[in-house]
C-alpha atoms as a PDB file:
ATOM      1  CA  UNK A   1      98.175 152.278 129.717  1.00  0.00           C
ATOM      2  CA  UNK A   2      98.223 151.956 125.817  1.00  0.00           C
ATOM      3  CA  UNK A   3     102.018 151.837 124.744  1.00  0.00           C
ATOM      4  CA  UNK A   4     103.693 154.901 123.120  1.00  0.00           C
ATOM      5  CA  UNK A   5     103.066 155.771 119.392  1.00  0.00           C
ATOM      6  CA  UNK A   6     105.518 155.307 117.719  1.00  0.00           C
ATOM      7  CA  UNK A   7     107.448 152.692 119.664  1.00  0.00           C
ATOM      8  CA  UNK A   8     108.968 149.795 118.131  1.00  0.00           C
ATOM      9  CA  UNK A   9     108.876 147.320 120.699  1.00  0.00           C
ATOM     10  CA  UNK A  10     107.859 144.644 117.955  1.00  0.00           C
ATOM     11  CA  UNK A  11     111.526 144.422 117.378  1.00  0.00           C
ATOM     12  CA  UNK A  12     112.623 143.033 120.471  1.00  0.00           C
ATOM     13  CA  UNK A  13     110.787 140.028 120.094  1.00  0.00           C
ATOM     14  CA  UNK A  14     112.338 136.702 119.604  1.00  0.00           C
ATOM     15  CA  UNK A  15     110.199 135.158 116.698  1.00  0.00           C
ATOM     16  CA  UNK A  16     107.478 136.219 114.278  1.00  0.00           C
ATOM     17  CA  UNK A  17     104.613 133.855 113.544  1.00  0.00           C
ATOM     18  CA  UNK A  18     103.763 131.214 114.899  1.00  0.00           C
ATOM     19  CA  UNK A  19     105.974 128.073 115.047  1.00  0.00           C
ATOM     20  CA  UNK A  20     105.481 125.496 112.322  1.00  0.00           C
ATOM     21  CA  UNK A  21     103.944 122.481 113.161  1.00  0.00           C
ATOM     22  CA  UNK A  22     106.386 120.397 111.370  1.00  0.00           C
ATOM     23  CA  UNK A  23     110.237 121.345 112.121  1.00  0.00           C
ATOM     24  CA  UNK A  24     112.477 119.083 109.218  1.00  0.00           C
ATOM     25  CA  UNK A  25     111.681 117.540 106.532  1.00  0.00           C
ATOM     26  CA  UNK A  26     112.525 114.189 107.826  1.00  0.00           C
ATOM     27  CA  UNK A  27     109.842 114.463 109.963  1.00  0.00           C
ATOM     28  CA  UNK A  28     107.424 115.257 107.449  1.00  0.00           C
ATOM     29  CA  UNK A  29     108.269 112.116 105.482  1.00  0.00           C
ATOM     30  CA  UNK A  30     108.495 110.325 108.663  1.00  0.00           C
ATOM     31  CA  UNK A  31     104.803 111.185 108.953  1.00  0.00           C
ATOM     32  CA  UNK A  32     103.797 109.976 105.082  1.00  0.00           C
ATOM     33  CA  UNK A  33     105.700 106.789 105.849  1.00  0.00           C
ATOM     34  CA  UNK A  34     103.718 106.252 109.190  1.00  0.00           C
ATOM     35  CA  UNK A  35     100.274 107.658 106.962  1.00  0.00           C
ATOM     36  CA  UNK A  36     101.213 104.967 104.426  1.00  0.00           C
ATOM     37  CA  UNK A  37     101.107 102.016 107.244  1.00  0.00           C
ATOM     38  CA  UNK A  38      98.247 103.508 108.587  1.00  0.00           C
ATOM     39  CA  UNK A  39      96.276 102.908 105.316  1.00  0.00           C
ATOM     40  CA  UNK A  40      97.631  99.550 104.884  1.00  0.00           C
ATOM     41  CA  UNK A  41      96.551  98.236 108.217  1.00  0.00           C
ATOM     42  CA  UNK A  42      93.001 100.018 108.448  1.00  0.00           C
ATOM     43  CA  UNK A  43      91.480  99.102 104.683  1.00  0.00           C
ATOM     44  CA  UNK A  44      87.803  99.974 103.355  1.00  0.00           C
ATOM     45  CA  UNK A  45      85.446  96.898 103.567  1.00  0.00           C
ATOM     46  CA  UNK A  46      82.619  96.426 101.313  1.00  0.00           C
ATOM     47  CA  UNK A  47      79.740  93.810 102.216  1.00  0.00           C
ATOM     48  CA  UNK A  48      79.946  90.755  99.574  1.00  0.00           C
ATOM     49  CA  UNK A  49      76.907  88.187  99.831  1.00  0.00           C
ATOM     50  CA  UNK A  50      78.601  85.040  99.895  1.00  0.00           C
ATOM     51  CA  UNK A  51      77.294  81.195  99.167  1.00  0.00           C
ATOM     52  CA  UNK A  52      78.287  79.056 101.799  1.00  0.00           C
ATOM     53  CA  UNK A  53      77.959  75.480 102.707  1.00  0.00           C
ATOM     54  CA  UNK A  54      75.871  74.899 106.047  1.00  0.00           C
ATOM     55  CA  UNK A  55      77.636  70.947 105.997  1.00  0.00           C
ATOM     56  CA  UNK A  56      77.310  67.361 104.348  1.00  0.00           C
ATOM     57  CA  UNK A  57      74.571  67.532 101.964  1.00  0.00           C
ATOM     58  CA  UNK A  58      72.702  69.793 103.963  1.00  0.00           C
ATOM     59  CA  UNK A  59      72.711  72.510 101.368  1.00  0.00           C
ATOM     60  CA  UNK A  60      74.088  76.126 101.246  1.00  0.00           C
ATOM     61  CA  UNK A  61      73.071  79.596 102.674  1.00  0.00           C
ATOM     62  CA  UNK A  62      73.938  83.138 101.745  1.00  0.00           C
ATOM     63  CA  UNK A  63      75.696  85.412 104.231  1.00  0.00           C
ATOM     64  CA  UNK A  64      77.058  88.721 104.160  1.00  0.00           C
ATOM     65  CA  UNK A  65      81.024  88.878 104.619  1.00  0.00           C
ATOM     66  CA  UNK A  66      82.916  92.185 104.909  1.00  0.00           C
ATOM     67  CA  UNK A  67      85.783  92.375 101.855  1.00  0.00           C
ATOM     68  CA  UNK A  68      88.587  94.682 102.215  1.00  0.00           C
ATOM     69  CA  UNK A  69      89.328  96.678 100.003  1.00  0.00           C
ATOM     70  CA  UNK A  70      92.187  98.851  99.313  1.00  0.00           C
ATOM     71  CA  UNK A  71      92.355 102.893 100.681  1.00  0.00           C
ATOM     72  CA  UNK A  72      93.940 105.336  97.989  1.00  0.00           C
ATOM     73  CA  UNK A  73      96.751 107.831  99.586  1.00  0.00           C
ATOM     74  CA  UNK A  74      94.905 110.969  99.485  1.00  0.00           C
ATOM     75  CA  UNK A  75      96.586 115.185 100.075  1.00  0.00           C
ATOM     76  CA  UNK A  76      93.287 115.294 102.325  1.00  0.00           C
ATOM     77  CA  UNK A  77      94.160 111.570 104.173  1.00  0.00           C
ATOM     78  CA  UNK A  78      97.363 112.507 104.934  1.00  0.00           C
ATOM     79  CA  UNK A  79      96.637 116.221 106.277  1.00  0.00           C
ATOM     80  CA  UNK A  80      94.380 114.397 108.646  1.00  0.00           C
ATOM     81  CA  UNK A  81      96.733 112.227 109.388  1.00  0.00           C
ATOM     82  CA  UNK A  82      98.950 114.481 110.582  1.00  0.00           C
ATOM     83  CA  UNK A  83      96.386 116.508 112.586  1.00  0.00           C
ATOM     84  CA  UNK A  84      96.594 119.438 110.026  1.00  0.00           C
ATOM     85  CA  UNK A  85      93.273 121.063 108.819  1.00  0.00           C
ATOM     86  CA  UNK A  86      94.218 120.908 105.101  1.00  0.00           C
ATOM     87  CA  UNK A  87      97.180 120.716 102.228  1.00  0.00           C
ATOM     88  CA  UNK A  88      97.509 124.579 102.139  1.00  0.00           C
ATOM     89  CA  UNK A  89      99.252 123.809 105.332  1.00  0.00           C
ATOM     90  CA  UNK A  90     101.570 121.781 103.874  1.00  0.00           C
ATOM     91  CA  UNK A  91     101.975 123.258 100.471  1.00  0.00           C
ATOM     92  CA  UNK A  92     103.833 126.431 101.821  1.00  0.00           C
ATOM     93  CA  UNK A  93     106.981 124.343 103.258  1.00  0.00           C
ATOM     94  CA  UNK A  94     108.210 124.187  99.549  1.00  0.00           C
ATOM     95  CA  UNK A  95     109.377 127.046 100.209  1.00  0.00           C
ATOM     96  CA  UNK A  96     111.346 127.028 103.125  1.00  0.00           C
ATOM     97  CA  UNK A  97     114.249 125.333 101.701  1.00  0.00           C
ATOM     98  CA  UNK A  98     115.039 122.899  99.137  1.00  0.00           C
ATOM     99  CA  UNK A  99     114.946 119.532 101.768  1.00  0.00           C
ATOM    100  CA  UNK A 100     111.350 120.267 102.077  1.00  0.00           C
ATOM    101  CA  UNK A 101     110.317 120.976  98.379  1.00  0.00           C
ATOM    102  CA  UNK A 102     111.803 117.594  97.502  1.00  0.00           C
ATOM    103  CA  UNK A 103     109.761 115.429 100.421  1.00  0.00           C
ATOM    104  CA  UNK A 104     106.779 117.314  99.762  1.00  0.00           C
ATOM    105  CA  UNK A 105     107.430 116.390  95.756  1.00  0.00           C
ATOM    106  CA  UNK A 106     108.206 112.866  96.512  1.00  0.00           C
ATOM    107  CA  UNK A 107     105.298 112.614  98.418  1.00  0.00           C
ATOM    108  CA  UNK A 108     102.437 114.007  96.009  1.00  0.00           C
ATOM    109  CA  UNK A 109     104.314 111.727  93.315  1.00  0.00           C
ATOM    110  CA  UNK A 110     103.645 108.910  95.797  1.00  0.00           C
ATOM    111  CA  UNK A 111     100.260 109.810  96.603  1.00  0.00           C
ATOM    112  CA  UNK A 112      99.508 110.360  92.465  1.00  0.00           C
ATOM    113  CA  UNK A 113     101.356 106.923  91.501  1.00  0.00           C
ATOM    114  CA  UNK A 114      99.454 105.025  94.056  1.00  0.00           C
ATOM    115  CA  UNK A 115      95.840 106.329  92.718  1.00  0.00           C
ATOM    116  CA  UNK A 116      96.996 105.805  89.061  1.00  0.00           C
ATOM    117  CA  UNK A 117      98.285 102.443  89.330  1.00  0.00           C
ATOM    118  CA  UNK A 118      95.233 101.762  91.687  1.00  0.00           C
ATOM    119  CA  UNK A 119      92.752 102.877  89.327  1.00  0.00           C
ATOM    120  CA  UNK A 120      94.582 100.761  86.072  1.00  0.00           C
ATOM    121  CA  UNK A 121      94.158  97.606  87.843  1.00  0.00           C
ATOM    122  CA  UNK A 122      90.549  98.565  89.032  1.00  0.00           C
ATOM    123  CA  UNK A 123      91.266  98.749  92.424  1.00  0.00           C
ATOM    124  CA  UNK A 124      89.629 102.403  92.501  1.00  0.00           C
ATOM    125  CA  UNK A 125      86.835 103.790  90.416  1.00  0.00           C
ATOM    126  CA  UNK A 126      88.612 104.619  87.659  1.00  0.00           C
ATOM    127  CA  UNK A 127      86.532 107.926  86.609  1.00  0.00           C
ATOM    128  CA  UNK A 128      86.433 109.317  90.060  1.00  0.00           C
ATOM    129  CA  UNK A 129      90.102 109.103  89.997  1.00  0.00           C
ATOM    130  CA  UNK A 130      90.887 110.554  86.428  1.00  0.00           C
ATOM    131  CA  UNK A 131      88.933 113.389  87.680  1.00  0.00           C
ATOM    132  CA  UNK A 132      91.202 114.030  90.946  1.00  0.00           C
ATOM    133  CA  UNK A 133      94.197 113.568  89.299  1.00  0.00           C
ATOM    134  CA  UNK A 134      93.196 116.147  86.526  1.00  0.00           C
ATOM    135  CA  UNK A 135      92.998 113.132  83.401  1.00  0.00           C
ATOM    136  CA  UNK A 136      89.785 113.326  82.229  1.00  0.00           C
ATOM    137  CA  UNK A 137      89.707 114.146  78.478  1.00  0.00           C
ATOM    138  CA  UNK A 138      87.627 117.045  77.172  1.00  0.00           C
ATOM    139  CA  UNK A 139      86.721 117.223  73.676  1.00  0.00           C
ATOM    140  CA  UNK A 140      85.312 120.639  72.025  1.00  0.00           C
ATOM    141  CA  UNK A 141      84.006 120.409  69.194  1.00  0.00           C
ATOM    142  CA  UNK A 142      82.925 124.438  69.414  1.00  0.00           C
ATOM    143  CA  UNK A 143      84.398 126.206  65.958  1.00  0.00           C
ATOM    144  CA  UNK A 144      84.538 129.683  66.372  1.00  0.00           C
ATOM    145  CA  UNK A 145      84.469 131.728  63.390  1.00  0.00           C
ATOM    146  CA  UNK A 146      85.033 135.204  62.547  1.00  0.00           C
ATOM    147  CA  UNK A 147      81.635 136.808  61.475  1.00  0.00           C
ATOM    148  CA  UNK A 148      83.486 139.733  59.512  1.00  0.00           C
ATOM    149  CA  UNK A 149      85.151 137.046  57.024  1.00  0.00           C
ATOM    150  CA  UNK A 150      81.310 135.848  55.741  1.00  0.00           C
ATOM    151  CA  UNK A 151      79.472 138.380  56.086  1.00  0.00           C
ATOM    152  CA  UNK A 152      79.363 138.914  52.118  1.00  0.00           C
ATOM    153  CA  UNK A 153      78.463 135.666  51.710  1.00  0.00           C
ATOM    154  CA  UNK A 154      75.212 134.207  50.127  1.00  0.00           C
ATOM    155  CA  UNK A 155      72.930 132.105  51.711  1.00  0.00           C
ATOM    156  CA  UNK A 156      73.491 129.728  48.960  1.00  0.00           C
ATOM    157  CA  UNK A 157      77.330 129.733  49.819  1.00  0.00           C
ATOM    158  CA  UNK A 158      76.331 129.677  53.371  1.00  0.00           C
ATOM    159  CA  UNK A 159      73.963 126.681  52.757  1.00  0.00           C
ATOM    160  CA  UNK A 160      76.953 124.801  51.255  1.00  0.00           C
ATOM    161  CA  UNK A 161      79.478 125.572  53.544  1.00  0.00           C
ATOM    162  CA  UNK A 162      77.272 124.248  56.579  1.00  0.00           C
ATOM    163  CA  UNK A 163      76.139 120.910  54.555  1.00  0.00           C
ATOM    164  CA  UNK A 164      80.352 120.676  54.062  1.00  0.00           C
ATOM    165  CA  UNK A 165      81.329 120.923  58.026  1.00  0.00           C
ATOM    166  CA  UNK A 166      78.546 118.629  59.184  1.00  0.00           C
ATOM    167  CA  UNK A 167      80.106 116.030  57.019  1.00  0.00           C
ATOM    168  CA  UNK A 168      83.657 116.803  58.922  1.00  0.00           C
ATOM    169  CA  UNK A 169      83.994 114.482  61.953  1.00  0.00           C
END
């Protein structure tokens, strides 16, 4: 049997929604401090070919050796980290009180800081992380004019004018 229309049995429950999958904010920067050892103990590796010596005046050899390399914190990383299917998840706590909007703050400033100062001394491509962190610099050189104030020009004064602004630079 359907219930009554009308009724407002919604009311007597005990909670709406669904619980939140992290309950403090402690525990969310628990989390980015446990995320941040993770990435330190489990680095990317590149393969190096190396020039080794086989022994005494036997001569060298080549090999391949495995280089770590450092892992940049990442919104995405972290999420994973945490078992979480994405930053949206995340981003909404700023809002639940001010204990969370500060952790979450400190930890995007972590996570930028760490790319930045990663990419500066080359240990991340540089251009792939300008892009992420929204530095790449865009030049227009578009110059939008308004028809209406030339339109009694000639094309002699047009002429002129054009020859003038490809000599601007």
């Amino acid at each position: 049997m359907a219930a009554p229309i009308g009724n407002k049995f919604w009311e007597l429950r005990l909670k709406h929604g669904r619980d939140r999958e992290i309950k403090d904010p402690n525990e969310l920067l628990q989390l980015f401090q446990n995320y941040i050892q993770w990435v330190e103990d489990n680095p990317l590796y590149k393969s190096e070919a190396k020039v080794v010596s086989i022994g005494h005046g036997s001569g060298s050899e080549a090999v391949i050796v495995k280089v770590p390399i450092d892992r940049p914190y990442t919104k995405h990383g972290f999420t994973l980290y945490c078992g979480l299917s994405g930053w949206h998840v995340i981003e909404p706590y700023k809002e639940i009180n001010k204990d969370f909007l500060q952790v979450i703050t400190h930890i995007e400033n972590c996570i930028y800081n760490q790319k930045f100062e990663g990419a500066a001394a080359n240990l991340f491509n540089s251009s792939i992380i300008a892009r992420d962190l929204g530095l790449v610099d865009k030049s227009d050189k578009n110059v939008k004019v308004q028809i209406s104030e030339y339109e009694d020009w000639t094309q002699e004064q047009i002429e002129t004018e054009l020859k003038r602004l490809d000599t601007i630079d």
